[in-house]
Protein backbone atom coordinates (compact mmCIF):
# COMPACT_ATOMS: atom_id res chain seq x y z
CA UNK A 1 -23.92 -31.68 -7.17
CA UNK A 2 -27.34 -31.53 -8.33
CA UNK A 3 -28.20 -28.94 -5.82
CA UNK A 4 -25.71 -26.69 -7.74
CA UNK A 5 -27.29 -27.30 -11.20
CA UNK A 6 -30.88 -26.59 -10.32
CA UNK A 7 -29.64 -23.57 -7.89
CA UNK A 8 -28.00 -21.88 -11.09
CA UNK A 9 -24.56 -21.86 -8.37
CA UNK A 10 -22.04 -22.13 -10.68
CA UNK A 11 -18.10 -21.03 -11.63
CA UNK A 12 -18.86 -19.43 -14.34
CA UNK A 13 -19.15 -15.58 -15.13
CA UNK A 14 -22.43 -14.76 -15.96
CA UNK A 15 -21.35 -12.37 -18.87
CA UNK A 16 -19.07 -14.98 -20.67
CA UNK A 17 -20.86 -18.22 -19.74
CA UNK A 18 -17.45 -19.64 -18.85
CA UNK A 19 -15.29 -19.20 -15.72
CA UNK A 20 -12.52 -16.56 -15.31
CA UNK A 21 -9.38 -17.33 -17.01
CA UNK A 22 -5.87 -17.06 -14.81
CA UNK A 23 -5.57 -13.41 -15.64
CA UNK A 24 -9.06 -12.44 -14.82
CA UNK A 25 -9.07 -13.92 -12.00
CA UNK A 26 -5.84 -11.87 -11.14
CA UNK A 27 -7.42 -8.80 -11.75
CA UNK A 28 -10.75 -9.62 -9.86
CA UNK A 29 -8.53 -9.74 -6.99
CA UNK A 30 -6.46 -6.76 -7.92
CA UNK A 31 -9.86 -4.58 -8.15
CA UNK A 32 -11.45 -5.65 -5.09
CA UNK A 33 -8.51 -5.04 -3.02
CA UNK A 34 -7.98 -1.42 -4.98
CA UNK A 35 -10.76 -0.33 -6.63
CA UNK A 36 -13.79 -2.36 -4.98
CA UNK A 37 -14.32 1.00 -2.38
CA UNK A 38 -15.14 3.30 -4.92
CA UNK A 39 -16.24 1.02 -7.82
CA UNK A 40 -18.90 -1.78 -8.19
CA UNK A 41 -18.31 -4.00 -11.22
CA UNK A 42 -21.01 -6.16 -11.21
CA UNK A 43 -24.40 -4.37 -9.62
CA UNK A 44 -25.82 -1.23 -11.02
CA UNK A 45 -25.22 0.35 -8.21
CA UNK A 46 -22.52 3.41 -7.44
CA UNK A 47 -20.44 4.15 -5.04
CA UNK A 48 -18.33 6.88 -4.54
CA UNK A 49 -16.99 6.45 -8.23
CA UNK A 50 -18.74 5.42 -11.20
CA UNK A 51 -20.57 1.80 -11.19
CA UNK A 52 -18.02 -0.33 -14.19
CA UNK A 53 -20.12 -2.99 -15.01
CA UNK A 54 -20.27 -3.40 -18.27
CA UNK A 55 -18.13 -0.22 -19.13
CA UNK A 56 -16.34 -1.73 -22.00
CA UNK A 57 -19.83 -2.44 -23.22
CA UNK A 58 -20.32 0.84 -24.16
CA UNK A 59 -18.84 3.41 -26.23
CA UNK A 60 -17.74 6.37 -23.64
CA UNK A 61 -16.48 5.93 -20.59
CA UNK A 62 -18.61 7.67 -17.67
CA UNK A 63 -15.87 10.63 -18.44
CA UNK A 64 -16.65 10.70 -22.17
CA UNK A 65 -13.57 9.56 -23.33
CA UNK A 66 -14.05 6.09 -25.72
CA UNK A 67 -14.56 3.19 -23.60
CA UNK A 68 -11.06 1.17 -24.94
CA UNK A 69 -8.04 -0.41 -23.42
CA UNK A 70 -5.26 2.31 -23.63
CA UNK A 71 -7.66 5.11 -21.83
CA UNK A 72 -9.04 2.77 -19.28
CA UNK A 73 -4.92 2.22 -18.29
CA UNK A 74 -4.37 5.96 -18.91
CA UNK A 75 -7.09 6.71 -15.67
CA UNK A 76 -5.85 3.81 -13.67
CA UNK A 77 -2.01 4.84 -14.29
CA UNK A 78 -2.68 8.41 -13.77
CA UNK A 79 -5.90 8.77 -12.25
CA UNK A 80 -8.47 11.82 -13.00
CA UNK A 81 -10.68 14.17 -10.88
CA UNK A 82 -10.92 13.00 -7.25
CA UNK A 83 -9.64 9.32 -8.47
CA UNK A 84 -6.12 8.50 -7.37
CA UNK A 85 -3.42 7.37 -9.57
CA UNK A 86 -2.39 3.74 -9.16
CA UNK A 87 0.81 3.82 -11.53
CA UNK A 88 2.90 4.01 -8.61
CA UNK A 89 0.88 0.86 -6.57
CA UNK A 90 0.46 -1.38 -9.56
CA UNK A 91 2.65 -2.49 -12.62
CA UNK A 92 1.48 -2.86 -16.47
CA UNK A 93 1.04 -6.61 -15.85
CA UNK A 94 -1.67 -5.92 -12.80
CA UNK A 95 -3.24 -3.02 -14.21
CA UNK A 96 -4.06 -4.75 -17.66
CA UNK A 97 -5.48 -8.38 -15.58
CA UNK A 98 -7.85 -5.24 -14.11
CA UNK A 99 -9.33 -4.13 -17.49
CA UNK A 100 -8.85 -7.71 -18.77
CA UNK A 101 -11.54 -8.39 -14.92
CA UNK A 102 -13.62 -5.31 -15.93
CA UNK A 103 -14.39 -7.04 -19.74
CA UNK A 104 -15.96 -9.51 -17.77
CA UNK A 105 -18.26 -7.51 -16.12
């Protein structure tokens, strides 16, 4: 156990100093089995979308629109540009554990 302290291994999400809740954890899953191939959430690094780490952090979106809840479900729901829409793979309940994963990040 000590090996985990001084390593700085731990549960918890860097960003919130605490681990994920039940939802988060949810939508961790939920990205990285949907999103994960064109987004990174936690590296600075893009792929063939826009890197989302820490896009709820900021006050635009990579598209410009404001950075909020409803237009983050509007683009998963509906998708935009070369994104696909999701509204017809994922419920309300599974895309809102996504943004509630992404507000971690």
């Amino acid at each position: 156990m000590a090996v985990a302290v001084f390593c700085g291994c731990s549960d918890n999400n860097k960003k919130l100093g605490r681990p994920l809740n039940a939802q988060e954890k949810r939508g961790e899953k939920l990205f990285a089995s949907n999103c994960k191939k064109c987004h990174a959430a936690d590296s600075g690094l893009a792929t063939q979308g826009p890197n989302l780490e820490g896009v709820f952090d900021k006050k635009f979106l990579p598209s410009g629109a404001p950075a909020n809840d409803e237009r983050v479900k509007n683009v998963l729901q509906y998708g935009r540009r070369s994104m696909p829409a999701f509204g017809q793979v994922l419920d309300d309940s599974q895309i809102d554990s996504i943004i509630a994963y992404l507000k971690t990040q």
